[in-house]
PDB file of N, CA and C in Angstrom:
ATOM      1  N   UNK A   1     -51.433 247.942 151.746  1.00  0.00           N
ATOM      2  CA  UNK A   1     -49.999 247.758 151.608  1.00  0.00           C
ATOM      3  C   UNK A   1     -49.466 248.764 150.586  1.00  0.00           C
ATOM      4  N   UNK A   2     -48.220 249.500 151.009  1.00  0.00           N
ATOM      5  CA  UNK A   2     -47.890 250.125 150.007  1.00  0.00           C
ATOM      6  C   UNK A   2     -46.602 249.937 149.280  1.00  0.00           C
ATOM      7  N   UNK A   3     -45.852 250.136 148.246  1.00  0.00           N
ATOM      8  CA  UNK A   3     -45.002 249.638 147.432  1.00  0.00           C
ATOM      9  C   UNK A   3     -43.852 250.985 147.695  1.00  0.00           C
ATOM     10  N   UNK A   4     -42.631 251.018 146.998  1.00  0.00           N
ATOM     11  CA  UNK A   4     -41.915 251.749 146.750  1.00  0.00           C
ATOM     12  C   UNK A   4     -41.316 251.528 145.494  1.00  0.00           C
ATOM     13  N   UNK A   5     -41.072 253.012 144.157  1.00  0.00           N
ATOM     14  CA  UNK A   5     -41.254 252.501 142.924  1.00  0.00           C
ATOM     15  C   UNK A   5     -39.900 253.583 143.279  1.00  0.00           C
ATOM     16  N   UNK A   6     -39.062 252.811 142.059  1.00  0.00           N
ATOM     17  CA  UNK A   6     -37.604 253.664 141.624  1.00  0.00           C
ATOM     18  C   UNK A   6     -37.489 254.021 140.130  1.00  0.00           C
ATOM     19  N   UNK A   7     -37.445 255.026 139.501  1.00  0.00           N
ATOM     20  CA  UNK A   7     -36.833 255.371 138.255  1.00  0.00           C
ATOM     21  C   UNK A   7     -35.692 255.848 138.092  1.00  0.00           C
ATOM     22  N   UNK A   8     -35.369 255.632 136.867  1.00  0.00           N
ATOM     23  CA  UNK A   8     -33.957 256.315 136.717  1.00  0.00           C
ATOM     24  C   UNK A   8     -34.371 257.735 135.370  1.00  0.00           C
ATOM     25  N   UNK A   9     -34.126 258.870 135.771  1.00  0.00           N
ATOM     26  CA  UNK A   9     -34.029 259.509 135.332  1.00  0.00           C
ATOM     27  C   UNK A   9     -33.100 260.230 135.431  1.00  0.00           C
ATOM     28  N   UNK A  10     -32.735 261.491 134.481  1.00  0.00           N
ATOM     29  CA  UNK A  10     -31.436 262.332 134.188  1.00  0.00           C
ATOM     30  C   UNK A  10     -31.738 263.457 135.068  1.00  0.00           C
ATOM     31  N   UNK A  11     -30.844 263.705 136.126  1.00  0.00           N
ATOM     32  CA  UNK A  11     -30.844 264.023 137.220  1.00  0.00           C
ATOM     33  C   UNK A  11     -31.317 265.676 136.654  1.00  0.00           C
ATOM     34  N   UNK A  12     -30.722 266.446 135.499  1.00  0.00           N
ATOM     35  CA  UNK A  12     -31.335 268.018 135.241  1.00  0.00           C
ATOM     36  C   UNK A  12     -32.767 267.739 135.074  1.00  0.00           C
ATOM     37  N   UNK A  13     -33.352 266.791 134.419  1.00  0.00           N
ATOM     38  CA  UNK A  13     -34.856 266.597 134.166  1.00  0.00           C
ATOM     39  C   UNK A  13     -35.721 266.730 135.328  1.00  0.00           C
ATOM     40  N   UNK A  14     -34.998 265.913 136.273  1.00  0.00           N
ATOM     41  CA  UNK A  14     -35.548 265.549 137.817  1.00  0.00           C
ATOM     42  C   UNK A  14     -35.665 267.038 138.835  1.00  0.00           C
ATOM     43  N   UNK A  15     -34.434 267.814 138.320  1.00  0.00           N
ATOM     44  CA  UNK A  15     -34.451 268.985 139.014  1.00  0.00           C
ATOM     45  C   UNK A  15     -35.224 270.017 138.653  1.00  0.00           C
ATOM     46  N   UNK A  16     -35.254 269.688 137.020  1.00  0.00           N
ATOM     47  CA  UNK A  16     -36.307 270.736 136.568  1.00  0.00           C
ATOM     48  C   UNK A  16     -37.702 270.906 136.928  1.00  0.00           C
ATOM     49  N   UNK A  17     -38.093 269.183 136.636  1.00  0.00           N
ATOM     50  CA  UNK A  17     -39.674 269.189 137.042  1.00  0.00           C
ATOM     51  C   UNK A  17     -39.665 269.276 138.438  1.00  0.00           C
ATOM     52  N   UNK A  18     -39.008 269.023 139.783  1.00  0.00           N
ATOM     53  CA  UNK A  18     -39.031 269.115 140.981  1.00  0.00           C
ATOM     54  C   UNK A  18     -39.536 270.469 141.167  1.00  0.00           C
ATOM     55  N   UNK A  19     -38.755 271.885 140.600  1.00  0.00           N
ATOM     56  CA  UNK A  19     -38.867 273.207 140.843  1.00  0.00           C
ATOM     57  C   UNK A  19     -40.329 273.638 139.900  1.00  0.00           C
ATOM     58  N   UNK A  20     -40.671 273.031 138.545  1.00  0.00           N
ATOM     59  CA  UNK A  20     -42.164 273.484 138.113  1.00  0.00           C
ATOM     60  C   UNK A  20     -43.002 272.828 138.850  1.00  0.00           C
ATOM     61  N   UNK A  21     -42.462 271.753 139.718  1.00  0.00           N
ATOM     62  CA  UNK A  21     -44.371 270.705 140.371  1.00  0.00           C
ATOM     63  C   UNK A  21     -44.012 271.393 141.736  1.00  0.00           C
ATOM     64  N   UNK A  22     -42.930 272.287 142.121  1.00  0.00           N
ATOM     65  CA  UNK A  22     -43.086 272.823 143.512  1.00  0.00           C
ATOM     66  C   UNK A  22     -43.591 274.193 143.445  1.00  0.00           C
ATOM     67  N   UNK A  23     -43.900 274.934 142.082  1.00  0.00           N
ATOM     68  CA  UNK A  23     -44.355 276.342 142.094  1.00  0.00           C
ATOM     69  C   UNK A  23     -45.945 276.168 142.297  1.00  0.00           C
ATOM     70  N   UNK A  24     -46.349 274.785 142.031  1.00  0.00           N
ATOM     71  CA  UNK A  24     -47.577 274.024 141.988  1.00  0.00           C
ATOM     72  C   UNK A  24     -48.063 273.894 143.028  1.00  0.00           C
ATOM     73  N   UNK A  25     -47.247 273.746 144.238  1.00  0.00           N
ATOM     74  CA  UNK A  25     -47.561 273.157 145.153  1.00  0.00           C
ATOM     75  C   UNK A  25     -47.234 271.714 145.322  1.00  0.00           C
ATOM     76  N   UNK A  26     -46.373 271.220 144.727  1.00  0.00           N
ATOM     77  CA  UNK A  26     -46.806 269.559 144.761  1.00  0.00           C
ATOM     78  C   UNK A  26     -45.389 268.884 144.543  1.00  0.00           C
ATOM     79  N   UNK A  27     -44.890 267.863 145.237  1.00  0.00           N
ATOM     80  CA  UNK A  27     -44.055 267.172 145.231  1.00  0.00           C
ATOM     81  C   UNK A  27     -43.856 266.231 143.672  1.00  0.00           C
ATOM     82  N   UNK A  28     -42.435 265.069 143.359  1.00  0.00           N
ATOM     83  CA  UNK A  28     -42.458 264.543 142.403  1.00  0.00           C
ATOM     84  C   UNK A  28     -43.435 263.576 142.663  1.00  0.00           C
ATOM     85  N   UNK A  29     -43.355 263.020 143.873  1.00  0.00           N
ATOM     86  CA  UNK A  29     -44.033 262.145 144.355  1.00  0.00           C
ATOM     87  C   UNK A  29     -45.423 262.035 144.455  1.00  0.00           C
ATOM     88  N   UNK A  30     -45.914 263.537 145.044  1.00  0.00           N
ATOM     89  CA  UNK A  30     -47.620 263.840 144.352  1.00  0.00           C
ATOM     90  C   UNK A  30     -47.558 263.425 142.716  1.00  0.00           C
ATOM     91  N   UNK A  31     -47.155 263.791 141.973  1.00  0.00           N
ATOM     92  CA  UNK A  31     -46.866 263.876 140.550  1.00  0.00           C
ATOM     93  C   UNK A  31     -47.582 262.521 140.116  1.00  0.00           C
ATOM     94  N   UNK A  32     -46.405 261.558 140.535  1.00  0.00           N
ATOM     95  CA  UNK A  32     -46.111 260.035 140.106  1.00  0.00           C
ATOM     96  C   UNK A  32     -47.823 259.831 140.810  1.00  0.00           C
ATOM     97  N   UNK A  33     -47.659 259.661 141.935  1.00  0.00           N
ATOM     98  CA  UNK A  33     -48.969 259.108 142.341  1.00  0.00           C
ATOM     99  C   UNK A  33     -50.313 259.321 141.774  1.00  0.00           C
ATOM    100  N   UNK A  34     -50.349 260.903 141.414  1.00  0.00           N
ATOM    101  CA  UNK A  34     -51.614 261.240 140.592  1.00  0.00           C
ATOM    102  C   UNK A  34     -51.548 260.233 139.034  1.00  0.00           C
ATOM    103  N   UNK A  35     -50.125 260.077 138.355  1.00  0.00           N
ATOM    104  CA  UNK A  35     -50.184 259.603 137.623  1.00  0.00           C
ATOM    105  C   UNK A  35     -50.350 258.024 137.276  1.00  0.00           C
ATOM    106  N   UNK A  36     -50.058 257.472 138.331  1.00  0.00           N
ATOM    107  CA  UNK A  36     -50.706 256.182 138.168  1.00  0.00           C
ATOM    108  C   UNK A  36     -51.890 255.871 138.465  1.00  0.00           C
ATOM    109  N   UNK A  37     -52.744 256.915 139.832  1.00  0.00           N
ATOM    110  CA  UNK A  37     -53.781 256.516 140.023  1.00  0.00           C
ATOM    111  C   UNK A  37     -54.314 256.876 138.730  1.00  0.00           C
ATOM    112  N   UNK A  38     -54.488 257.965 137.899  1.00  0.00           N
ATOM    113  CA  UNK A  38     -55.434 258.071 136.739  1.00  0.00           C
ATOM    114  C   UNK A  38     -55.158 256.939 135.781  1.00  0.00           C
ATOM    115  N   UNK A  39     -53.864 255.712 135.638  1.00  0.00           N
ATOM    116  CA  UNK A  39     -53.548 254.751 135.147  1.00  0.00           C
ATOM    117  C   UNK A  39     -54.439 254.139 135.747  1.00  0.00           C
ATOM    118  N   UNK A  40     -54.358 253.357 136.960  1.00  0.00           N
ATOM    119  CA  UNK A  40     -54.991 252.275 137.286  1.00  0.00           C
ATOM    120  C   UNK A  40     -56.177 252.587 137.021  1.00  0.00           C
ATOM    121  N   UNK A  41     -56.669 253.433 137.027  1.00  0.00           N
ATOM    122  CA  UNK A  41     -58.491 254.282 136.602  1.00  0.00           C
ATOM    123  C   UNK A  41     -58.704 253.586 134.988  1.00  0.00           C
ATOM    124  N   UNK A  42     -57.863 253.600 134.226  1.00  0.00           N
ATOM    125  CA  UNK A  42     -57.725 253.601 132.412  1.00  0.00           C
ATOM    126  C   UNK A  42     -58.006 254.780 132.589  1.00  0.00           C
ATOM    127  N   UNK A  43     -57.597 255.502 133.226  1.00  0.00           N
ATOM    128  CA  UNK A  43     -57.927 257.097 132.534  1.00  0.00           C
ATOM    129  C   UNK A  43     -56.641 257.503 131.621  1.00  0.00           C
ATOM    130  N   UNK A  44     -57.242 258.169 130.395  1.00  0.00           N
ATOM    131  CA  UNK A  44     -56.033 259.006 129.677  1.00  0.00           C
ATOM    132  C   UNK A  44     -55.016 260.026 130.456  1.00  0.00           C
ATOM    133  N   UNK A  45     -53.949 260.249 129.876  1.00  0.00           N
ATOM    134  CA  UNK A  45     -53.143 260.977 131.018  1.00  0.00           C
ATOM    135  C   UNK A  45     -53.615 262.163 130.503  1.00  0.00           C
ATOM    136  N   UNK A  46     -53.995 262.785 131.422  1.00  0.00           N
ATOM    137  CA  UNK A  46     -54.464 264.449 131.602  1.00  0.00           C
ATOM    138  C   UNK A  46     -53.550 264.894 132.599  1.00  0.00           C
ATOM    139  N   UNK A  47     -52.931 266.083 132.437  1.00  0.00           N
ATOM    140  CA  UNK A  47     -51.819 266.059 132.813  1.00  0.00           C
ATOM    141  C   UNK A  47     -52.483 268.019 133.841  1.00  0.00           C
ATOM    142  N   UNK A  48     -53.837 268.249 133.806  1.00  0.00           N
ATOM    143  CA  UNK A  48     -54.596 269.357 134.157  1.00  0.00           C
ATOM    144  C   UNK A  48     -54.076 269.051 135.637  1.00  0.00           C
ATOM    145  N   UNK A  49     -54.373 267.952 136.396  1.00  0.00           N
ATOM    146  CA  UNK A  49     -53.894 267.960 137.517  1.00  0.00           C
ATOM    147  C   UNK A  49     -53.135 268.500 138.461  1.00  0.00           C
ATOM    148  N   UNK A  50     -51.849 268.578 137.137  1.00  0.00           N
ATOM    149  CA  UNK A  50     -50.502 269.295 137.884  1.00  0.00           C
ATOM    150  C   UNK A  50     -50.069 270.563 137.990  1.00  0.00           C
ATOM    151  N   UNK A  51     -51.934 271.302 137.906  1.00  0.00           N
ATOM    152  CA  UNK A  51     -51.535 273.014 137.641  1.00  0.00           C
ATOM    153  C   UNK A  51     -52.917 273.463 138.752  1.00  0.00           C
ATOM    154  N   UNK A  52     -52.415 272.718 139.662  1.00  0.00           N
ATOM    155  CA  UNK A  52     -53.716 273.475 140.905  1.00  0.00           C
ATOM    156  C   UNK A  52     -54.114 274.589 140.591  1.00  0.00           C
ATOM    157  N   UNK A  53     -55.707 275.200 140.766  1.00  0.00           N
ATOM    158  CA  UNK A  53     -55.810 277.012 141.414  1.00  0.00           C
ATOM    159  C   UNK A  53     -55.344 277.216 142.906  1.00  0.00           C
ATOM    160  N   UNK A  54     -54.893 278.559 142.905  1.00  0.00           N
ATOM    161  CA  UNK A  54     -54.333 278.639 144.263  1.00  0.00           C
ATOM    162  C   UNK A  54     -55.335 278.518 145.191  1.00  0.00           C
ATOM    163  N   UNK A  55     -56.357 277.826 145.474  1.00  0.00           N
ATOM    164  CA  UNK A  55     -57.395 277.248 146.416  1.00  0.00           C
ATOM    165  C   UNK A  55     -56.747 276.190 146.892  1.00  0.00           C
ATOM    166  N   UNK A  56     -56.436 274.802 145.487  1.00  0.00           N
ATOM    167  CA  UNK A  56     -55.761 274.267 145.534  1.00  0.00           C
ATOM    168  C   UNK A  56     -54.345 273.362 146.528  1.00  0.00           C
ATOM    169  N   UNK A  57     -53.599 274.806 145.874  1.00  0.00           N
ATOM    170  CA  UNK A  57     -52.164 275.109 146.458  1.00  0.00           C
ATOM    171  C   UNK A  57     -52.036 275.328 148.169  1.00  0.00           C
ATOM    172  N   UNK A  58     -53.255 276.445 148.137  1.00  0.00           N
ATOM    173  CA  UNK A  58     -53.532 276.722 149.614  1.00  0.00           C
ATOM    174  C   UNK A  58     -54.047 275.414 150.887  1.00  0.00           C
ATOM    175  N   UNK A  59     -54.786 274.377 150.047  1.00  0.00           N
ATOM    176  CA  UNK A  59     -55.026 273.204 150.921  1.00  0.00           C
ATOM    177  C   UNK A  59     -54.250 272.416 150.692  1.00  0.00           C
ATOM    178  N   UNK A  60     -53.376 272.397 149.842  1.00  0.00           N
ATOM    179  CA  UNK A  60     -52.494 270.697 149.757  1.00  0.00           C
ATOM    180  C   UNK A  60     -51.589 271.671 151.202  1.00  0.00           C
ATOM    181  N   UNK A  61     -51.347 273.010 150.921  1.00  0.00           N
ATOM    182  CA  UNK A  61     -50.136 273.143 151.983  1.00  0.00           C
ATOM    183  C   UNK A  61     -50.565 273.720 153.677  1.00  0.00           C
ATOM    184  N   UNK A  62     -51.948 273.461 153.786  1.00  0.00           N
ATOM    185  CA  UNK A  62     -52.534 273.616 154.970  1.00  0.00           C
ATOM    186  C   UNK A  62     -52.584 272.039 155.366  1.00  0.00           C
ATOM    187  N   UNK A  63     -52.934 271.256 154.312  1.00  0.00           N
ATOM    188  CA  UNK A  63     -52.719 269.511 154.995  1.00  0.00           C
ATOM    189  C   UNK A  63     -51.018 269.340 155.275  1.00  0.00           C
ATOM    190  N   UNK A  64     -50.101 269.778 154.766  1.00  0.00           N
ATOM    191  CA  UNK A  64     -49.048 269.413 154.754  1.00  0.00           C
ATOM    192  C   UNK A  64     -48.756 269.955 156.342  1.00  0.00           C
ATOM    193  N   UNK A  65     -49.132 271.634 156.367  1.00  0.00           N
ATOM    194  CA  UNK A  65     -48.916 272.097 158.021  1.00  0.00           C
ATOM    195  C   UNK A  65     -50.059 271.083 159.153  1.00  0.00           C
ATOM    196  N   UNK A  66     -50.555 270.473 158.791  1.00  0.00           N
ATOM    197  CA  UNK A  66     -51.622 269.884 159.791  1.00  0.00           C
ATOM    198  C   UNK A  66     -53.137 270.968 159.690  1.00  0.00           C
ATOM    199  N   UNK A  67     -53.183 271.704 159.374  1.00  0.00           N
ATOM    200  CA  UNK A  67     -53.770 272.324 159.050  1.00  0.00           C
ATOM    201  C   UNK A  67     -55.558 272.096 158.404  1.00  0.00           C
ATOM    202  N   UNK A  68     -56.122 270.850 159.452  1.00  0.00           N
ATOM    203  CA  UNK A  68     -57.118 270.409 158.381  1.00  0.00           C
ATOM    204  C   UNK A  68     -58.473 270.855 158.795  1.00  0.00           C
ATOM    205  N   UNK A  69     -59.378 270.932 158.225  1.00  0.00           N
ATOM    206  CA  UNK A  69     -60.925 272.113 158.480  1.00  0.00           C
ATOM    207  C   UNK A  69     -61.668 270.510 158.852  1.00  0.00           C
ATOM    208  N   UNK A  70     -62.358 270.542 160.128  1.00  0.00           N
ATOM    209  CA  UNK A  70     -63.187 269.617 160.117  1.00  0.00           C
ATOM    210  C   UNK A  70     -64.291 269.734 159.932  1.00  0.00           C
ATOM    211  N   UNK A  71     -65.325 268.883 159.170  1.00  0.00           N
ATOM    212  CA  UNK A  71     -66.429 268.959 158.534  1.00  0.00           C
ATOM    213  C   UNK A  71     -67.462 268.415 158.972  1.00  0.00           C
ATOM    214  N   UNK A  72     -67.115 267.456 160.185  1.00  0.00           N
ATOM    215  CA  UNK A  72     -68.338 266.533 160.793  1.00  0.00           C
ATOM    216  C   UNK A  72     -68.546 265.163 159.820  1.00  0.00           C
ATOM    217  N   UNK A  73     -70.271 265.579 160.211  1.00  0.00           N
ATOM    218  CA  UNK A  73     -70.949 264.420 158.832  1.00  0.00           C
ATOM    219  C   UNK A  73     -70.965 264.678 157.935  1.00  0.00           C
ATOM    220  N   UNK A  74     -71.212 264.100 157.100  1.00  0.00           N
ATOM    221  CA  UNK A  74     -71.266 264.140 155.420  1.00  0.00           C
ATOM    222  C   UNK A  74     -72.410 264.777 155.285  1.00  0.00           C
ATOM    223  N   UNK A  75     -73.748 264.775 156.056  1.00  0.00           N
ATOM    224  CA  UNK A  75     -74.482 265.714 155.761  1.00  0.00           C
ATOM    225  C   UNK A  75     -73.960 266.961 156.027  1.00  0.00           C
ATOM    226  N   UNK A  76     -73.443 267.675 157.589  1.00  0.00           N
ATOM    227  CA  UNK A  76     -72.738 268.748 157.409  1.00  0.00           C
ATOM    228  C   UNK A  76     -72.297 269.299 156.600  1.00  0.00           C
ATOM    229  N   UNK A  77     -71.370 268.536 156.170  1.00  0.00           N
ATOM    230  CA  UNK A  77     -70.274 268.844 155.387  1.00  0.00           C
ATOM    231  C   UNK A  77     -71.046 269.439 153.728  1.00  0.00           C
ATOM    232  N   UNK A  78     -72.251 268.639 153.133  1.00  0.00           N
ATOM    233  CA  UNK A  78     -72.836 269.025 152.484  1.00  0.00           C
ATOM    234  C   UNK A  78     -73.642 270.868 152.479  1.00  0.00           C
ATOM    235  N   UNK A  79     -74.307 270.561 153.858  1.00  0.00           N
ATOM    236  CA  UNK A  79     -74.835 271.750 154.178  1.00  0.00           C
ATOM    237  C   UNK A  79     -74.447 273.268 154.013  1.00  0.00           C
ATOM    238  N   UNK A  80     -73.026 272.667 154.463  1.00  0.00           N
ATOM    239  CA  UNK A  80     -71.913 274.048 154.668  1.00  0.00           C
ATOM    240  C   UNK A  80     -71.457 274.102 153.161  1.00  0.00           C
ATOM    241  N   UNK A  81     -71.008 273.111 152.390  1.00  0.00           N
ATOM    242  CA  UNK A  81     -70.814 273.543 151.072  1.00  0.00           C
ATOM    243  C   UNK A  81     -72.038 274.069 150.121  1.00  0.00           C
ATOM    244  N   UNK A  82     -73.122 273.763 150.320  1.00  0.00           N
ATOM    245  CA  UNK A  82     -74.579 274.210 149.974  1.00  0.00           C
ATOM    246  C   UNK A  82     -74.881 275.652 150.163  1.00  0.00           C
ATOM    247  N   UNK A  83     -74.796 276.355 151.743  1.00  0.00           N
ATOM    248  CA  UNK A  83     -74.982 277.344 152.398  1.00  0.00           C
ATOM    249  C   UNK A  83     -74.784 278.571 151.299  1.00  0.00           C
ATOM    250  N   UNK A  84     -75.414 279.512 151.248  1.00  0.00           N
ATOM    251  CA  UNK A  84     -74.947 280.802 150.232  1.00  0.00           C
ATOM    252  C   UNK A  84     -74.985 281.739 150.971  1.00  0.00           C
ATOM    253  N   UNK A  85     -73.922 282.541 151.108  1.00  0.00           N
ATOM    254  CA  UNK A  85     -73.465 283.844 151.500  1.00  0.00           C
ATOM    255  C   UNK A  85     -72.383 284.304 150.810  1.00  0.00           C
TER     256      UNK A  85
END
């Protein structure tokens, strides 16, 4: 089940961080979500998250186009990340 959460924030704040978490790659909404899941974790807020490498950047916006690499099994999937060339 999923929820829908509302804040009120000052709409220049909202615009600002919208345009630094989109040079990121990443919505407000990625944002919030990373930030509670590392809450519900007790994790400290580390805030490293919100500065992808463009590896990163390049797969959040290949999932966003549909864009997804299939991997098989989990052994596969191991194999091929294992593989050296």
């Amino acid at each position: 089940m999923t929820v829908t959460l509302q804040i009120e924030m000052d709409e220049s704040v909202r615009d600002k961080a919208a345009r630094n978490l989109a040079e990121n790659g990443l919505t407000i909404d990625d944002a919030m979500r990373i930030v509670l899941i590392q809450a519900a974790a007790g994790s400290a807020f580390e805030f490293g998250p919100l500065a992808p490498n463009q590896t990163t950047i390049d797969a959040i916006e290949a999932a966003r186009r549909g864009d997804l690499v299939e991997l098989g099994s989990p052994e596969e999937a191991l194999a091929d990340l294992n593989r050296s060339d």
